[in-house]
Structures are given as C-alpha cells and as structure tokens.
C-alpha atoms as a PDB file:
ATOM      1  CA  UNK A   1      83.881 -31.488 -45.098  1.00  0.00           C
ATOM      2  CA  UNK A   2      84.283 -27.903 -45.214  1.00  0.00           C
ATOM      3  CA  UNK A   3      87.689 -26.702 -43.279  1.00  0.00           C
ATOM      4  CA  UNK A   4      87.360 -23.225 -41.380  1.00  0.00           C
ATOM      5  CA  UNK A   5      90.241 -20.884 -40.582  1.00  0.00           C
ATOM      6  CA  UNK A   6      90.782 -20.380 -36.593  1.00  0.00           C
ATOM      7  CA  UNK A   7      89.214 -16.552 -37.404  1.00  0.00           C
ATOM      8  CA  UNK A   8      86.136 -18.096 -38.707  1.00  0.00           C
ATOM      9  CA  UNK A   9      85.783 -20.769 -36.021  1.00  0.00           C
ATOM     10  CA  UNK A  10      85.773 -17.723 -33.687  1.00  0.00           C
ATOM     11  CA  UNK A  11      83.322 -15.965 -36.086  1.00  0.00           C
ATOM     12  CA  UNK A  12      81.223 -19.013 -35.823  1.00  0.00           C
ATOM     13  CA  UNK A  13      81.175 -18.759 -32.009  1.00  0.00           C
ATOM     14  CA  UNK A  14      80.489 -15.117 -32.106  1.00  0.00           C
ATOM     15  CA  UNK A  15      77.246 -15.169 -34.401  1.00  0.00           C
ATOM     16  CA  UNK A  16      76.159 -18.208 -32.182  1.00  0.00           C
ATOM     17  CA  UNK A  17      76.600 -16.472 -28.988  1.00  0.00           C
ATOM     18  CA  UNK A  18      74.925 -13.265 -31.267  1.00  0.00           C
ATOM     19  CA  UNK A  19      71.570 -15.457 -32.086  1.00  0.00           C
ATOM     20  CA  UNK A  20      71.622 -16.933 -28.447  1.00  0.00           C
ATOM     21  CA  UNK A  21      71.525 -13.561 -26.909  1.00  0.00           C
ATOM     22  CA  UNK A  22      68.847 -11.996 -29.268  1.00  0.00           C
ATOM     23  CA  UNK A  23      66.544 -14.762 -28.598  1.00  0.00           C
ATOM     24  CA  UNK A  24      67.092 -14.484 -25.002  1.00  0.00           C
ATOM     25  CA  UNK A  25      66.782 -11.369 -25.265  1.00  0.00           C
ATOM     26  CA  UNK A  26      63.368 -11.399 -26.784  1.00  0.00           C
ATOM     27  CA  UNK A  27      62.279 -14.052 -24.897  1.00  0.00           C
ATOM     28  CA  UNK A  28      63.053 -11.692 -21.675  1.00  0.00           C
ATOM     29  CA  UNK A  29      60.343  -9.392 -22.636  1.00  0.00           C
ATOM     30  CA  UNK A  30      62.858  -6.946 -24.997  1.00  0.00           C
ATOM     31  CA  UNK A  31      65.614  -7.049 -22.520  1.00  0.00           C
ATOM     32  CA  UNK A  32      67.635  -3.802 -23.782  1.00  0.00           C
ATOM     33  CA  UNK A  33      71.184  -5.177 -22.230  1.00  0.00           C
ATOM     34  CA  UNK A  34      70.312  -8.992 -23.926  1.00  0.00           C
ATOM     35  CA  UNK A  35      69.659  -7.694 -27.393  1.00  0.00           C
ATOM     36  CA  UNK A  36      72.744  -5.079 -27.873  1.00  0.00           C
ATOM     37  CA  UNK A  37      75.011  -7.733 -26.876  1.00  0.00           C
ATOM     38  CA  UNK A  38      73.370 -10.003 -29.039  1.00  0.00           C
ATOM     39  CA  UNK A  39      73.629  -7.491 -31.626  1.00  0.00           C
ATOM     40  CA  UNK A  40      77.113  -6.778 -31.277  1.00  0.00           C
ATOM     41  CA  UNK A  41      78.287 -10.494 -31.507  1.00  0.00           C
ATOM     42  CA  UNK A  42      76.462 -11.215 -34.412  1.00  0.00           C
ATOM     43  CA  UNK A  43      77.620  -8.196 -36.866  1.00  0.00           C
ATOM     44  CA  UNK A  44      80.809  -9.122 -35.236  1.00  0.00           C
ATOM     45  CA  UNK A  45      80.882 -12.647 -35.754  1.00  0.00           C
ATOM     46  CA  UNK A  46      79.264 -12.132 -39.279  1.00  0.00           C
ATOM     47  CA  UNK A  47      82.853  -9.831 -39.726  1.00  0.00           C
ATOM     48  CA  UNK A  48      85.034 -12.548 -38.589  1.00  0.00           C
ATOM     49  CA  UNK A  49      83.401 -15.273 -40.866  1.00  0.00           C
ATOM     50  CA  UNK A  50      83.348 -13.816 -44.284  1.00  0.00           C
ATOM     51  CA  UNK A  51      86.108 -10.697 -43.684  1.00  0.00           C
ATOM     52  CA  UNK A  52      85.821  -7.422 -43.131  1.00  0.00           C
ATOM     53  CA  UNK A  53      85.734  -5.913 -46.589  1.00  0.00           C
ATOM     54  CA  UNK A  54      83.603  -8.547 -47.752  1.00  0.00           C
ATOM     55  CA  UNK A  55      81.031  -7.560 -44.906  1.00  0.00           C
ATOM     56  CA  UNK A  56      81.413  -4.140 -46.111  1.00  0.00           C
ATOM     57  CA  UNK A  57      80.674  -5.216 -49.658  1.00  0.00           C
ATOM     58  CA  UNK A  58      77.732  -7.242 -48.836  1.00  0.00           C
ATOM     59  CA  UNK A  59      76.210  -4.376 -46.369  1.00  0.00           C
ATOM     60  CA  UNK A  60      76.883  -1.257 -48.536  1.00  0.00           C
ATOM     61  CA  UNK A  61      76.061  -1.958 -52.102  1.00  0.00           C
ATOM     62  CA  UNK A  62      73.741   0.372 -53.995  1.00  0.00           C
ATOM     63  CA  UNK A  63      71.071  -2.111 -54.614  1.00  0.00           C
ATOM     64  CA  UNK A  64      70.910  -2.948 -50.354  1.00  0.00           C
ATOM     65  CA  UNK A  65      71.029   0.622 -48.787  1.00  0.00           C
ATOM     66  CA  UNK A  66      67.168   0.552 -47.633  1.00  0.00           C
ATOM     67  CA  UNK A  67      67.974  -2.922 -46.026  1.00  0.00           C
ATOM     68  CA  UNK A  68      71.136  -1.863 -44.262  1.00  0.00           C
ATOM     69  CA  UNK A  69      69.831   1.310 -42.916  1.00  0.00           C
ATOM     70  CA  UNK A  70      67.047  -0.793 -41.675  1.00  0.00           C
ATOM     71  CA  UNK A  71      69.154  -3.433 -40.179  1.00  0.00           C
ATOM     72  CA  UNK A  72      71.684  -1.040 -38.658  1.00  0.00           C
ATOM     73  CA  UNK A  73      69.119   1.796 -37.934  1.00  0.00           C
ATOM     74  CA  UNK A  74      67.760  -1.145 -36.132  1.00  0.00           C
ATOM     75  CA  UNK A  75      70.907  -1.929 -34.086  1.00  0.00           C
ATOM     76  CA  UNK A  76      71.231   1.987 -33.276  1.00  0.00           C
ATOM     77  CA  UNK A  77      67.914   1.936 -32.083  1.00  0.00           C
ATOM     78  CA  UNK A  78      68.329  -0.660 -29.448  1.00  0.00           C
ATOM     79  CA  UNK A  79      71.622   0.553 -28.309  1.00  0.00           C
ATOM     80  CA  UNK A  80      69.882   3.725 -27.518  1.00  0.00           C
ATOM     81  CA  UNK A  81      67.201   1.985 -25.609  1.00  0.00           C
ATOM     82  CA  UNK A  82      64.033   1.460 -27.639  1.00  0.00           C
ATOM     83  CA  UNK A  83      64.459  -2.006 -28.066  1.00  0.00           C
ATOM     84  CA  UNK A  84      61.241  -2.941 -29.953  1.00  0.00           C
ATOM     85  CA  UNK A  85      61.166  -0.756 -32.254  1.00  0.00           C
ATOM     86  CA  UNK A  86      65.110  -1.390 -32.694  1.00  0.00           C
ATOM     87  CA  UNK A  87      63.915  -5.430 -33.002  1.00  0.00           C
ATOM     88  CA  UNK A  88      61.031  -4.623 -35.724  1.00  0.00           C
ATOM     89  CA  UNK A  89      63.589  -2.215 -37.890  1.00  0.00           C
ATOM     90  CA  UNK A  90      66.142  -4.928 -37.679  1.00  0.00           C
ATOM     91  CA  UNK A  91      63.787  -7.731 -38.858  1.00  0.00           C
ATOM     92  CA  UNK A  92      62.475  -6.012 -41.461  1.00  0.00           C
ATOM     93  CA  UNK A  93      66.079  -5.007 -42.659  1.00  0.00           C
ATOM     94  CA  UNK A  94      67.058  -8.688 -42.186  1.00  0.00           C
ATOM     95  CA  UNK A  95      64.350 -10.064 -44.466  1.00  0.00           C
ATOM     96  CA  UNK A  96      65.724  -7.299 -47.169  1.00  0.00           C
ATOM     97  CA  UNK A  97      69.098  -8.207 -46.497  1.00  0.00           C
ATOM     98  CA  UNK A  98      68.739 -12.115 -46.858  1.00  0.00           C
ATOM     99  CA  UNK A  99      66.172 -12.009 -49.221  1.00  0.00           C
ATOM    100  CA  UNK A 100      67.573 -13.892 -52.209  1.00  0.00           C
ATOM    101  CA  UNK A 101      68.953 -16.317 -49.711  1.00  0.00           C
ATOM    102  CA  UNK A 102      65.312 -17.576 -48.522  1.00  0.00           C
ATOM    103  CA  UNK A 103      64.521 -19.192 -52.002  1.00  0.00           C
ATOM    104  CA  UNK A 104      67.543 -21.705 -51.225  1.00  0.00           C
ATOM    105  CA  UNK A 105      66.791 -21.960 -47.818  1.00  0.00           C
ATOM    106  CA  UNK A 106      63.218 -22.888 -47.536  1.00  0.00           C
ATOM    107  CA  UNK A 107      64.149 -25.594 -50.791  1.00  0.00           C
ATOM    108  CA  UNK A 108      66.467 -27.045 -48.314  1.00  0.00           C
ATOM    109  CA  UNK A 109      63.847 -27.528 -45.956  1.00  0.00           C
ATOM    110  CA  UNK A 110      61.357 -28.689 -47.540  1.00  0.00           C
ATOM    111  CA  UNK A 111      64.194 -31.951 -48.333  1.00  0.00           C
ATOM    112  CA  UNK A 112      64.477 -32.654 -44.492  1.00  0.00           C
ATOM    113  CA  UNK A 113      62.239 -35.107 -43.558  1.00  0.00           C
ATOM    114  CA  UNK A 114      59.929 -34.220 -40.616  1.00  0.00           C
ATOM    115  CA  UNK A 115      60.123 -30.247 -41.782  1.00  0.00           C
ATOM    116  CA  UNK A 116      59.441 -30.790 -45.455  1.00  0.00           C
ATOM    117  CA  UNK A 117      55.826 -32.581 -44.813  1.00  0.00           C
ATOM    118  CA  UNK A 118      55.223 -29.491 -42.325  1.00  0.00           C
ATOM    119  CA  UNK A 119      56.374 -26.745 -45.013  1.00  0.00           C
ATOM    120  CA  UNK A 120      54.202 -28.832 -47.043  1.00  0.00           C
ATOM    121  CA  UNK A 121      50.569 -28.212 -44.853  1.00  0.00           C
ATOM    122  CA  UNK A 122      48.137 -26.728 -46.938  1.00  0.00           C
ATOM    123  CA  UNK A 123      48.320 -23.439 -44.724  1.00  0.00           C
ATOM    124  CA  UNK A 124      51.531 -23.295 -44.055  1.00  0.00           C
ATOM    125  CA  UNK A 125      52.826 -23.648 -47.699  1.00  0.00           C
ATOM    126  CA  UNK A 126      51.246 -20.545 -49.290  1.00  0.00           C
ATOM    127  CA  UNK A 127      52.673 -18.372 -46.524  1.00  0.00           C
ATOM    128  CA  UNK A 128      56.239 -20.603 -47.114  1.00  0.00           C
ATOM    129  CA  UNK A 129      56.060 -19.661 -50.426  1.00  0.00           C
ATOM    130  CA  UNK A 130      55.260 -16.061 -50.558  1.00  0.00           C
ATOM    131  CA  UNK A 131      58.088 -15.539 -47.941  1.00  0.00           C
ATOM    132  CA  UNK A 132      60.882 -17.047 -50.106  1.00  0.00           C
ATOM    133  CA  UNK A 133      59.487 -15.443 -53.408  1.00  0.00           C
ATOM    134  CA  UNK A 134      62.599 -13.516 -53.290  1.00  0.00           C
ATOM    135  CA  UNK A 135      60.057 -10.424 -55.878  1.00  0.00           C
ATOM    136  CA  UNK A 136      57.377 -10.316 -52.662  1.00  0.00           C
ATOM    137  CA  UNK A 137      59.528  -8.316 -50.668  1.00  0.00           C
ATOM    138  CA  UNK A 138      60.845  -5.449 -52.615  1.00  0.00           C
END
C-alpha cells in the first residue's frame, strides 16, 4: 500500500473537493461561483500532492506552454465570469496537459471488468482509441 504524507492526504482532499465542485458546477448550468472554487481546490490540491516546484515543473516546461495557457487561461476566464468559455479552454488545456497519461489510463480500463467489455463496443473503441493515441492531439 502506498503511504501518503499528512500534506498529501490534505492534497488528496483538496483535488476531491476540486472535481466535486467542477462537476457541480457544470451540472448547475455553468454556475460561475461552483466552478472557481472548484478550480481553486484542484490546482491547489494538485500543489499539495506532488509539491510546489514539482507543479511548477510539470505546468511550465517548454514542450507544455500551449496546454498551460489553455488550462490556466481557462481558470482566468471563469474567475472573470465567462464560465463556458473558461470550461471549454480548460478542457482543451487538460487533454494537452494529460495527454501522455491517457495511453496508461484507458489500458487500465480496459482490465476492469464491466468497463473493459464497454471500452471494447465496436463504437465506442475507435473513439477510445483515438483519444488515448497520445500523437492525435498535438
């Protein structure tokens, strides 16, 4: 079992708060309040889990500046107000971000039982695939 510091236990809490208030957020019809909260925790959270410099490292290297600008331009935009544009920057930013983390991701999923034969639907697996093809998205 993997054993977590007290700052990323907190961390933990933080992004999980973070992805509870986005999707509330959303669900709320765009609810401006809702999603800069949930925006807030989660960068936060994301700070307390892996550090602070290694946050900076993983946001601002040469290779990711499109995606962070996205993904932060996104943040800026719904702390300002305009929350779905804010929400369509972010998640476009996100997918940049994360990108070479989907390959790994959707392999772990298609392991699990019930979600691996539903990855696996004729339909659904072409769009499964071109998603975590981590050269589609450049």
């Amino acid at each position: 079992m993997i054993s977590l510091t007290d700052s990323q236990k907190i961390g933990m809490g933080l992004t999980g708060f973070g992805v509870f208030f986005l999707f509330f957020g959303m669900v709320l019809f765009f609810d401006k309040v809702l999603l800069a909260i949930g925006n807030i925790l989660f960068v936060a959270g994301l700070a307390f889990v892996i550090g602070l410099e290694r946050t900076f490292k993983f946001f601002f290297q040469r290779h990711k500046f499109k995606a962070t600008s996205f993904f932060l331009g996104g943040v800026i935009v719904v702390l300002i107000g305009w929350p779905i544009i804010g929400v369509v920057l972010e998640i476009y930013g996100f997918f940049l971000l994360f990108r070479g983390f989907f390959p790994v991701a959707v392999g772990f999923i298609r392991r699990v039982p019930v979600l691996g034969s539903i990855l696996n639907l004729p339909g659904i697996s072409g769009l499964v695939d071109k998603v975590s093809d981590s050269n589609n998205m450049v």
